[in-house]
C-alpha atoms as a PDB file:
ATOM      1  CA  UNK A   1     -18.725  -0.195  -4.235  1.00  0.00           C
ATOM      2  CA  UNK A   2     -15.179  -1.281  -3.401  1.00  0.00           C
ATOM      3  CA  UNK A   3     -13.885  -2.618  -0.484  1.00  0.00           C
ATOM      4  CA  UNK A   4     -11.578  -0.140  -0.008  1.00  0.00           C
ATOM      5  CA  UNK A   5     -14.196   2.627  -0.869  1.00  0.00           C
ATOM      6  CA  UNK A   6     -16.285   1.481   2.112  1.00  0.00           C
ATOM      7  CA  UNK A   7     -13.621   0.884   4.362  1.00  0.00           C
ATOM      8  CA  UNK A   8     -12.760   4.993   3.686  1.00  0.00           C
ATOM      9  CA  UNK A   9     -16.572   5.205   4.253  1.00  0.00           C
ATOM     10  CA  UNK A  10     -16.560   3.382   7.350  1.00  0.00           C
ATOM     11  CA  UNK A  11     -13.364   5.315   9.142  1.00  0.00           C
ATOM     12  CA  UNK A  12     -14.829   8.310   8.320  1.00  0.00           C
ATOM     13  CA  UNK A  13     -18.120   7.617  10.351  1.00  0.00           C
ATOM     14  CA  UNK A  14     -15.727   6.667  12.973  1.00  0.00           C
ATOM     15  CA  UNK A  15     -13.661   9.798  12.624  1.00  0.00           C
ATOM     16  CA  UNK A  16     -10.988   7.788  11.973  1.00  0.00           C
ATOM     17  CA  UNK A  17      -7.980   7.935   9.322  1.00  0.00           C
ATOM     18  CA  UNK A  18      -6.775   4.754   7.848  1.00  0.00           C
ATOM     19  CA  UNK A  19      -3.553   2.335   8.594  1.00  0.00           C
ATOM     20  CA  UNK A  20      -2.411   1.090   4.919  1.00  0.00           C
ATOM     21  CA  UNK A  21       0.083  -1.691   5.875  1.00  0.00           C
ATOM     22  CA  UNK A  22       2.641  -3.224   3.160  1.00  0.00           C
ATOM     23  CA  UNK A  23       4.216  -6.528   3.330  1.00  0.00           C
ATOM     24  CA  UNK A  24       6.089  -8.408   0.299  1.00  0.00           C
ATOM     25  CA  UNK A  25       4.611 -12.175  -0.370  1.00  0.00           C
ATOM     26  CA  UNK A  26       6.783 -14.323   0.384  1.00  0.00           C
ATOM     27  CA  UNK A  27       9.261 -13.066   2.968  1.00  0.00           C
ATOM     28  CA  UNK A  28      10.466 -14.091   5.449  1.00  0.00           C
ATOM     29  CA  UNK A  29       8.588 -17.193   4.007  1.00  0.00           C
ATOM     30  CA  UNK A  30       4.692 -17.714   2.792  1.00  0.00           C
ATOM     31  CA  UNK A  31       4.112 -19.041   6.112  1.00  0.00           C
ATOM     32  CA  UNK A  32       6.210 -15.624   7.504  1.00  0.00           C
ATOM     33  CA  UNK A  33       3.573 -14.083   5.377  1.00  0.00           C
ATOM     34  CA  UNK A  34       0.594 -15.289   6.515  1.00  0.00           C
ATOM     35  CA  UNK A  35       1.565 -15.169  10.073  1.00  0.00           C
ATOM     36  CA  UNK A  36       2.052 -11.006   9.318  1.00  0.00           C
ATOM     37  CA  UNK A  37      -1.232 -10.333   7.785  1.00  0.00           C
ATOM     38  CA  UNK A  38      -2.627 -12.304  11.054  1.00  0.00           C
ATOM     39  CA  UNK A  39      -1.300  -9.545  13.260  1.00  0.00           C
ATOM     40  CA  UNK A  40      -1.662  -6.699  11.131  1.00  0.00           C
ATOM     41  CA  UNK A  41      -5.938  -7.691  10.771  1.00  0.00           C
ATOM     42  CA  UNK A  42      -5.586  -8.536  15.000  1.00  0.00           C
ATOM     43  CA  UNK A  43      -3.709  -5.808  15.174  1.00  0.00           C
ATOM     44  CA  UNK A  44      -6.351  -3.158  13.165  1.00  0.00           C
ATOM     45  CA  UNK A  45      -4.302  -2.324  10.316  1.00  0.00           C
ATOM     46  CA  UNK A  46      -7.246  -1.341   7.452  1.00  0.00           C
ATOM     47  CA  UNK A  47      -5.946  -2.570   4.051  1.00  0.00           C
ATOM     48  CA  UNK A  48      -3.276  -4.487   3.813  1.00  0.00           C
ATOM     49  CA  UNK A  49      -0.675  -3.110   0.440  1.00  0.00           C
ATOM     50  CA  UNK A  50       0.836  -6.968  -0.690  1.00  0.00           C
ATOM     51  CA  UNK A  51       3.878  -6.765  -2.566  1.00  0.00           C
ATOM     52  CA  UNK A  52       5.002  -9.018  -5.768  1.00  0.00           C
ATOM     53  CA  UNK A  53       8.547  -9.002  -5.932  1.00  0.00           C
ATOM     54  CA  UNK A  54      10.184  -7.740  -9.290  1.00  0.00           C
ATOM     55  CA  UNK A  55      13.544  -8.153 -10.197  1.00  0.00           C
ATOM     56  CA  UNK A  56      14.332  -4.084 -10.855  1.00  0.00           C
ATOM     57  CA  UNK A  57      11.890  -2.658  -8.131  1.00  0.00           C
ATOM     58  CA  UNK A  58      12.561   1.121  -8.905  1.00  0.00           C
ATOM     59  CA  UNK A  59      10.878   2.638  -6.268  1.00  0.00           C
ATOM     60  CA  UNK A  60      12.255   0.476  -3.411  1.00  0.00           C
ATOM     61  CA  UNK A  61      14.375   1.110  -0.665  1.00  0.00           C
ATOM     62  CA  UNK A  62      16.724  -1.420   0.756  1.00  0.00           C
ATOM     63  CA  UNK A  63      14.639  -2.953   2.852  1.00  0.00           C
ATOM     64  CA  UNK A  64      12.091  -3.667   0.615  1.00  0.00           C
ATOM     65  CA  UNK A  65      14.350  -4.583  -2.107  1.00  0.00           C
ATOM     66  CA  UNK A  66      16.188  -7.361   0.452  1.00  0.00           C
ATOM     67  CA  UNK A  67      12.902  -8.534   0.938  1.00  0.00           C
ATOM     68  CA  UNK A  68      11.960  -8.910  -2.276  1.00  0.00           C
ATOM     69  CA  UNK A  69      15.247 -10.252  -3.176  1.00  0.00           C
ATOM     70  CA  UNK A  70      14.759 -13.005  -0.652  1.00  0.00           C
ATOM     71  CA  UNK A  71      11.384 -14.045  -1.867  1.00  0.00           C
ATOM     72  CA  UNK A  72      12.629 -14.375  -5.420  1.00  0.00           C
ATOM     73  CA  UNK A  73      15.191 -16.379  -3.587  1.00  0.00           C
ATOM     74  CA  UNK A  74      13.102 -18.967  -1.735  1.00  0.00           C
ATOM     75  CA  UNK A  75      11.065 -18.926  -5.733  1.00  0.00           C
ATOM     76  CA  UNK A  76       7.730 -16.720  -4.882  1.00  0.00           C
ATOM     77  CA  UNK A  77       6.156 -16.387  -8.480  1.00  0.00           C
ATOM     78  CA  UNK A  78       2.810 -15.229  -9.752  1.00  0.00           C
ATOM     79  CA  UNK A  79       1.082 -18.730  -8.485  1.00  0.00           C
ATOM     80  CA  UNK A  80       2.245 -18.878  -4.747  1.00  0.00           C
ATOM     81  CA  UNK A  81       1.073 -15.418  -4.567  1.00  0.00           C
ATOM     82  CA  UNK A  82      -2.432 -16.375  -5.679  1.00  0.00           C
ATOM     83  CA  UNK A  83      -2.007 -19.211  -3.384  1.00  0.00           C
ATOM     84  CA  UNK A  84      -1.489 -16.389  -0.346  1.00  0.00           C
ATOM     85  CA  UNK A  85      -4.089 -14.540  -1.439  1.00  0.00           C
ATOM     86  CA  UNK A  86      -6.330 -17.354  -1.402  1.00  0.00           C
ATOM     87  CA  UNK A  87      -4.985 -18.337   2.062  1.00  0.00           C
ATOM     88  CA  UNK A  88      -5.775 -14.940   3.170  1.00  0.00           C
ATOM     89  CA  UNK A  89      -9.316 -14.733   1.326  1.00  0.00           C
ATOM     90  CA  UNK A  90     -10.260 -17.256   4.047  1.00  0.00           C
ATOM     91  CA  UNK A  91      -9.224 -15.806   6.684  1.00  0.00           C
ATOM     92  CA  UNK A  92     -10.432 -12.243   6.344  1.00  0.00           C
ATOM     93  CA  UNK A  93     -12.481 -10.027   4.022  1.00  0.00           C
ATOM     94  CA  UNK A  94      -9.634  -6.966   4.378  1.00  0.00           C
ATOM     95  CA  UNK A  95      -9.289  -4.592   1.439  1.00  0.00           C
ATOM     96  CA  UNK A  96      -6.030  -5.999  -0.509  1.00  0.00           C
ATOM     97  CA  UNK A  97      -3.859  -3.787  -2.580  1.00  0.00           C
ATOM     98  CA  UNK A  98      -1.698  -5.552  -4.971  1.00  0.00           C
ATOM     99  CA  UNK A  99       1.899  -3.290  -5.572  1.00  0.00           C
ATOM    100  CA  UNK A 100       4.316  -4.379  -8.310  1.00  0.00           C
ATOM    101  CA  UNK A 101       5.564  -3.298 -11.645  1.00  0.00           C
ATOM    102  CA  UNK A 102       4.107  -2.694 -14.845  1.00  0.00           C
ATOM    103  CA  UNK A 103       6.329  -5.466 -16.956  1.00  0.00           C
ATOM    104  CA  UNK A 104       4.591  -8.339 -14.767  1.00  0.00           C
ATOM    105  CA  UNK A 105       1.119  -7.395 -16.371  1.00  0.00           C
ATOM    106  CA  UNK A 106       1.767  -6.252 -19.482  1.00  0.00           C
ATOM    107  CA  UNK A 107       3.565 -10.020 -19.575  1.00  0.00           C
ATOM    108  CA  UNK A 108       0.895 -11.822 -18.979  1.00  0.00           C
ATOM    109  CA  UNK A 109      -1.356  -9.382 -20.524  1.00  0.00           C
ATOM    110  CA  UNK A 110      -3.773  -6.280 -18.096  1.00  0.00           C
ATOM    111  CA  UNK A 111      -6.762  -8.104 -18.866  1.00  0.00           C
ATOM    112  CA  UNK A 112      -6.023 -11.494 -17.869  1.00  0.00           C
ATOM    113  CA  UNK A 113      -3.434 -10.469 -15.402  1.00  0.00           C
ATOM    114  CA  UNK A 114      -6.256  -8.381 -13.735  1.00  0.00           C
ATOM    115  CA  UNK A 115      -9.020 -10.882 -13.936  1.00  0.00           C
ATOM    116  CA  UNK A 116      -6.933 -13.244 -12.225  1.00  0.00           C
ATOM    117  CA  UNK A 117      -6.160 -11.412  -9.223  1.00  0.00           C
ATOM    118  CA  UNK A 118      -9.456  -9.838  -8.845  1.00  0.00           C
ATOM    119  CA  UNK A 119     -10.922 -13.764  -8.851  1.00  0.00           C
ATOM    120  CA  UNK A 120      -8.537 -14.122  -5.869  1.00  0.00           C
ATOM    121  CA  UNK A 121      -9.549 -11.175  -4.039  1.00  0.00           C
ATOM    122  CA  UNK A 122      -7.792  -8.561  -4.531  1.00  0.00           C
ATOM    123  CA  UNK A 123      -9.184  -5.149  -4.307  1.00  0.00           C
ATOM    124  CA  UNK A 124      -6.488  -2.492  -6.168  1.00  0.00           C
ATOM    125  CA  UNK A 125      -3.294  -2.238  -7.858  1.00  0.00           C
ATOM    126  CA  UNK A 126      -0.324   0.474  -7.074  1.00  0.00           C
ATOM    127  CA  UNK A 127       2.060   0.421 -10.071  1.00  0.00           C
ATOM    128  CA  UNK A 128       4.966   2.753  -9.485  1.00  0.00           C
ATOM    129  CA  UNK A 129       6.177   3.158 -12.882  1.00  0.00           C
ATOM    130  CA  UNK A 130       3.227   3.152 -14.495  1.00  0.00           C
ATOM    131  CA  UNK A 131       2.453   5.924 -16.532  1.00  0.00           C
ATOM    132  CA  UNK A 132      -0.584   8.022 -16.475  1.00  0.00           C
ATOM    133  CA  UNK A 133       0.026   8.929 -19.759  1.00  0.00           C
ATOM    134  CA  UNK A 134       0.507   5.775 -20.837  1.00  0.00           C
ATOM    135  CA  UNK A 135      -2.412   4.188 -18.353  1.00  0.00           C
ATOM    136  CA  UNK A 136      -4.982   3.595 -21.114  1.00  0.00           C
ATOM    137  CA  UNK A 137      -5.027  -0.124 -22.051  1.00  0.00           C
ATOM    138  CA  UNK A 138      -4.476  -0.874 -18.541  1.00  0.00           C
ATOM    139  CA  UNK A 139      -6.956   1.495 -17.200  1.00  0.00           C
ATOM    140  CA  UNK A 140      -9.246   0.089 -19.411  1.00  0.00           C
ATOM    141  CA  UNK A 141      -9.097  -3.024 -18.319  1.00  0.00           C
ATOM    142  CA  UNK A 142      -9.218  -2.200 -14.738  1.00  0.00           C
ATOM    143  CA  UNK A 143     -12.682  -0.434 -15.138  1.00  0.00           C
ATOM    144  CA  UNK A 144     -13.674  -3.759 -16.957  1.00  0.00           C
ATOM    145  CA  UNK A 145     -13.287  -5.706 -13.370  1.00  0.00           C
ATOM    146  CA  UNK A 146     -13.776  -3.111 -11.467  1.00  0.00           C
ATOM    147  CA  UNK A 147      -9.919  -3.069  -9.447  1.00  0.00           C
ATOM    148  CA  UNK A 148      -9.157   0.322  -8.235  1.00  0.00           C
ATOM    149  CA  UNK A 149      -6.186   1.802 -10.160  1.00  0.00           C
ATOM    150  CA  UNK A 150      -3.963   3.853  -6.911  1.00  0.00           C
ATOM    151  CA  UNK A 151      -1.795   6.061  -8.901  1.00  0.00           C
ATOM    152  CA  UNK A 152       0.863   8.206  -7.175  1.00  0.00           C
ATOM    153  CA  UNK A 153       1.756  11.844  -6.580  1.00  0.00           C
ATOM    154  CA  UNK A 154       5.055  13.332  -5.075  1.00  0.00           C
ATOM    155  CA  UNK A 155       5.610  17.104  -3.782  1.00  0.00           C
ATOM    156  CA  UNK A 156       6.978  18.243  -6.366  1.00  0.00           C
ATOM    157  CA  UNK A 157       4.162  17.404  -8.564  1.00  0.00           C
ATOM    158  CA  UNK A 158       2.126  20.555 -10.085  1.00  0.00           C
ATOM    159  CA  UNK A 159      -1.397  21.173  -9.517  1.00  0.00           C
ATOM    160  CA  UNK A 160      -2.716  20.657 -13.092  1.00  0.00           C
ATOM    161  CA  UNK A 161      -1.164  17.201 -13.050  1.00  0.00           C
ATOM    162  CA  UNK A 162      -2.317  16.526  -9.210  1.00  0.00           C
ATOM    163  CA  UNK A 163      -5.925  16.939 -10.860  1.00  0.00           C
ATOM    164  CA  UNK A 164      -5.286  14.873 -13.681  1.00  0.00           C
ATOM    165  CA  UNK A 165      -3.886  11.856 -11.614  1.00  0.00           C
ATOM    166  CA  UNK A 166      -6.291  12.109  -9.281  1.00  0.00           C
ATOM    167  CA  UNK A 167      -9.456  11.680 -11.816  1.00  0.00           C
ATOM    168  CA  UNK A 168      -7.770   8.468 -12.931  1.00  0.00           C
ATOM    169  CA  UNK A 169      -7.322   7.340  -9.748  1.00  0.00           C
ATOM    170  CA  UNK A 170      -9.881   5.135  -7.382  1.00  0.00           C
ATOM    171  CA  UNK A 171      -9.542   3.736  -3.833  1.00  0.00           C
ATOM    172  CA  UNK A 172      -6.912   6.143  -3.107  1.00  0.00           C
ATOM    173  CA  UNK A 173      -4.443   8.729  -4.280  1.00  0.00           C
ATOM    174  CA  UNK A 174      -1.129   8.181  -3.186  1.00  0.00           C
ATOM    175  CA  UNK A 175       1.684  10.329  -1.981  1.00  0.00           C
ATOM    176  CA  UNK A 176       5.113  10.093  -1.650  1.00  0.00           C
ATOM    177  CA  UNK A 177       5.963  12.163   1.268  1.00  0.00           C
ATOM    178  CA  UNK A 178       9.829  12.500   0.390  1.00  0.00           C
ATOM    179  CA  UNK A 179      12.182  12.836  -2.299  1.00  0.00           C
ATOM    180  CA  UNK A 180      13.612   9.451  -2.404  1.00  0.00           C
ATOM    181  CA  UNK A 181      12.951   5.661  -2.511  1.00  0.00           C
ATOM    182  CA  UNK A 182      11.002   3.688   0.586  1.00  0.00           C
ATOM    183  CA  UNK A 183      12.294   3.607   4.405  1.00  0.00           C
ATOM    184  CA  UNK A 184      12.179   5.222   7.902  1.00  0.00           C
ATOM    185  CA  UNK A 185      13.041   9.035   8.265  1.00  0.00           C
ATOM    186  CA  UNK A 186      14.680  10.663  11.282  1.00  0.00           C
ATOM    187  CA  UNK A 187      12.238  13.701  10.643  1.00  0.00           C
ATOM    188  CA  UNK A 188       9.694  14.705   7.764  1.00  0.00           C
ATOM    189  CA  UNK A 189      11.073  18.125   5.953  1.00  0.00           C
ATOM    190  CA  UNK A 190       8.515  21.459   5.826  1.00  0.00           C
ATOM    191  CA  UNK A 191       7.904  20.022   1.885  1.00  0.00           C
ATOM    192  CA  UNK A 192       5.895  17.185   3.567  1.00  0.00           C
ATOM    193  CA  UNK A 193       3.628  18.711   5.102  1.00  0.00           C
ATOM    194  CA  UNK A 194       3.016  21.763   2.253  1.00  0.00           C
ATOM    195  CA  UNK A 195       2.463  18.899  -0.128  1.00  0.00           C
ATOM    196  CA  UNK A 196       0.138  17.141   1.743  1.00  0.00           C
ATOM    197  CA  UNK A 197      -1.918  20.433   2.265  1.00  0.00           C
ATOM    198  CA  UNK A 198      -1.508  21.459  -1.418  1.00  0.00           C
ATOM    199  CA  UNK A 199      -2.531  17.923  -2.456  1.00  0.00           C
ATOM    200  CA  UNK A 200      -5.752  17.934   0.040  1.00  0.00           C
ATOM    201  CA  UNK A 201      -6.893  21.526  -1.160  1.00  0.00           C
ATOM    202  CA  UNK A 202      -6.861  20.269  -4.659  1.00  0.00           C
ATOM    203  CA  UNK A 203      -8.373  16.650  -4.085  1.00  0.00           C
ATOM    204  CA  UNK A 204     -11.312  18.595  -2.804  1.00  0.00           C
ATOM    205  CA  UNK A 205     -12.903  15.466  -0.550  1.00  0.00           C
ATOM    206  CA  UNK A 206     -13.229  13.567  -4.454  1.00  0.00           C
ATOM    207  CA  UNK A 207     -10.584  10.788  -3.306  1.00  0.00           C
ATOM    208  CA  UNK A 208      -8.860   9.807   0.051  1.00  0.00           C
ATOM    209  CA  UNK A 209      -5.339  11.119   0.231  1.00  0.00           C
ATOM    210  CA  UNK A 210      -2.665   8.378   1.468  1.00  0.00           C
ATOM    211  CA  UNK A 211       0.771   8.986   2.350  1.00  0.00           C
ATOM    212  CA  UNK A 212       3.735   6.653   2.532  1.00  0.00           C
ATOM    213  CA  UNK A 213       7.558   6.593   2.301  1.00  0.00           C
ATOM    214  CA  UNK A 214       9.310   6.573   5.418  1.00  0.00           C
ATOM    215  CA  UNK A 215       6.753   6.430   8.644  1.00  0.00           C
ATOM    216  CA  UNK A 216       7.933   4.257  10.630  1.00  0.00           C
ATOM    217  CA  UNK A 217       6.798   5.111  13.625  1.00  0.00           C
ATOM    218  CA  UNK A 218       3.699   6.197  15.720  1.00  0.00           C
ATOM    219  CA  UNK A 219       4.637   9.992  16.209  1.00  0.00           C
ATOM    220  CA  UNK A 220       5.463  10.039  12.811  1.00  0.00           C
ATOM    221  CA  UNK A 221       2.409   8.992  11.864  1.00  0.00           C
ATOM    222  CA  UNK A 222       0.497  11.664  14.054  1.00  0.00           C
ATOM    223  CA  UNK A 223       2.480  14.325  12.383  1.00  0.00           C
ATOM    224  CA  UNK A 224       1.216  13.258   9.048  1.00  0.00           C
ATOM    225  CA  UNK A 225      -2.422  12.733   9.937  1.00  0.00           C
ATOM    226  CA  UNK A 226      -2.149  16.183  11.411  1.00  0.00           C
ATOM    227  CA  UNK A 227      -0.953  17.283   8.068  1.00  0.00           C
ATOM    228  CA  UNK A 228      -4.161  16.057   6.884  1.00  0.00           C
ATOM    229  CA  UNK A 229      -3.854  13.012   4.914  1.00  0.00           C
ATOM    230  CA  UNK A 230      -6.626  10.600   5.260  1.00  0.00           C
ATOM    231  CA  UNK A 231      -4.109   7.658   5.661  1.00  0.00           C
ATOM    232  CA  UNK A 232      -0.765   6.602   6.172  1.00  0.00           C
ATOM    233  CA  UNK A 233       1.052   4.053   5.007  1.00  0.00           C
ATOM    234  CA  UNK A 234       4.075   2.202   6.559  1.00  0.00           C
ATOM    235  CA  UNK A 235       6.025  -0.689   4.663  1.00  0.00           C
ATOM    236  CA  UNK A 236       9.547  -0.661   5.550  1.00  0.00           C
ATOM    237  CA  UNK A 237       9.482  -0.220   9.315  1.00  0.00           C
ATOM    238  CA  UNK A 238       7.050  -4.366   9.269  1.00  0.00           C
ATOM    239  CA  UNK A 239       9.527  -5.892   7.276  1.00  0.00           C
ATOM    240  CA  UNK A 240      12.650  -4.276   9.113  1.00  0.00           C
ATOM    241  CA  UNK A 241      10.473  -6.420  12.172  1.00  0.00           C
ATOM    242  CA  UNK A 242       9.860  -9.315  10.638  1.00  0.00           C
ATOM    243  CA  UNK A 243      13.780  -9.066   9.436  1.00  0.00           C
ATOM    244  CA  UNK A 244      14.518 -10.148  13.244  1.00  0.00           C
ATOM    245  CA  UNK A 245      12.168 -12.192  13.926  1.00  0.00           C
ATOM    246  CA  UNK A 246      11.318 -15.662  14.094  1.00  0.00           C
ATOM    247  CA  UNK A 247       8.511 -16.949  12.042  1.00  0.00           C
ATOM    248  CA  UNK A 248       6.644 -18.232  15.424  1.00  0.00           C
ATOM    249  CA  UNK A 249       6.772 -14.838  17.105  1.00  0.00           C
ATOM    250  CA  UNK A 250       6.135 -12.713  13.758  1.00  0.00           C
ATOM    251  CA  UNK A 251       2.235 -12.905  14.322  1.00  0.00           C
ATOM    252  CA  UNK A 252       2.652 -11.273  17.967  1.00  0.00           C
ATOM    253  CA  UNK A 253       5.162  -8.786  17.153  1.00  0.00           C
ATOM    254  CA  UNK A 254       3.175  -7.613  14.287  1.00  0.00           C
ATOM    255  CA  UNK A 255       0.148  -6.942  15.951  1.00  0.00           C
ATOM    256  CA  UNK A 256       1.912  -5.081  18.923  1.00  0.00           C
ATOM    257  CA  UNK A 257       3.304  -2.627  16.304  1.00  0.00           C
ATOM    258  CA  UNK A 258       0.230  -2.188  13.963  1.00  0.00           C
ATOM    259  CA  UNK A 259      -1.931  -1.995  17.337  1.00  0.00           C
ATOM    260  CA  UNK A 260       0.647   1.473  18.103  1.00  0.00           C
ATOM    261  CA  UNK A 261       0.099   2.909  15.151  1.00  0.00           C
ATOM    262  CA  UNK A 262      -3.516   2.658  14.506  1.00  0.00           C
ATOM    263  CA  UNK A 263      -3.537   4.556  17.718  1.00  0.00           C
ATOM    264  CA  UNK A 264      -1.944   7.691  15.723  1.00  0.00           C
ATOM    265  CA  UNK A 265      -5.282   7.391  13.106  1.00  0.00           C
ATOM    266  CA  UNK A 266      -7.832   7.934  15.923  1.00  0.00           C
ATOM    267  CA  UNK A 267      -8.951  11.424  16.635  1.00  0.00           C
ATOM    268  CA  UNK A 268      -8.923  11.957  20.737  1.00  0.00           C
END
């Protein structure tokens, strides 16, 4: 069983919903980096979402895509981020998702690509342009080292294909809550929350239904576990911290942020 399978398991004895936190390798720095995924684990963030930067990041927002610029910048490539991972394998046994794009394995190739990072320690891979349709070889290879394969879903997304992504899926099926690219929202629209039900009533209890894009706060992240997703998941609003802070204090700062929003995933 996967690490992120038993972490589900485990929350769900504790009638608790999951904190997916996302942070791009890297930035502000690799030691920035490490110093985040200190206080997201302190903190009690759940599984960690690490971010490879790619030059044409497509689903990005603007913070995301400045942070991703920046690590380019400072030359993060495939080896430092096995190097963080390894860093991070030592420090804690946290489920890891891997997020980039599609060109950066089919470059170096699913299988090997795959069997590298699962040697490091990582647990799952979100691909945002990565067609089901066209999932097959790297599907295939997935199963092979058993890595979780976290498609995604959006609201406007019909039933037949909700069902179809889903049975491909593992770990966790992912849902875009808006219409859009990554960042904070002033408010979630009514199509939030009907997709989120729609999506929940068709899952079934087969796989655990996350939600990201745009909570970036702690009452938004009550209104979505209300909805009744099984986990949220909030990128934009760490780095848009981190942006301001100083690589000594980003440990701290992190952790007082992930500690208020884990509070929004437990049931009173």
């Amino acid at each position: 069983m996967s690490r992120i399978k038993n972490k589900f398991q485990d929350l769900r004895s504790k009638n608790q919903k999951a904190l997916i936190a996302y942070v791009m390798a890297g930035f502000p720095s690799e030691k920035g980096t490490i110093s985040a995924v200190r206080g997201l684990t302190k903190g009690g963030a759940d599984i960690i979402e690490l971010g490879m930067p790619f030059s044409d990041p497509l689903a990005d927002g603007p913070v995301i895509q400045n942070a991703g610029f920046q690590a380019l910048q400072k030359g993060m490539n495939f080896e430092k981020f096995l190097a963080i991972v390894k860093k991070i394998r030592k420090e804690t046994d946290i489920p890891l998702v891997l997020m980039t794009y599609t060109n950066l394995l089919y470059r170096h190739g699913y299988e090997k690509f795959i069997s590298i990072v699962k040697s490091v320690g990582i647990d799952g891979l979100i691909l945002p342009d990565m067609p089901i349709d066209e999932s097959g070889d790297f599907l295939k290879a997935a199963r092979k080292y058993k890595m979780d394969t976290i498609f995604l879903i959006s609201p406007n997304t019909s039933s037949e294909r909700i069902k179809k992504i889903a049975s491909t899926s593992s770990g966790f099926l992912y849902l875009v809550s808006v219409f859009g690219t990554t960042g904070g929202q002033q408010q979630f629209q009514n199509y939030t929350t009907h997709a989120i039900k729609n999506a929940k009533k068709i899952l079934v209890g087969k796989i655990p239904l996350g939600v990201g894009f745009g909570v970036s706060n702690p009452d938004q992240a009550k209104f979505i576990i209300k909805s009744g997703a099984d986990a949220i998941i909030v990128g934009s609003a760490f780095l848009r911290l981190m942006e301001n802070t100083t690589v000594e204090k980003i440990e701290g700062k992190i952790e007082h942020f992930t500690k208020s929003l884990k509070k929004a995933t437990i049931s009173e």
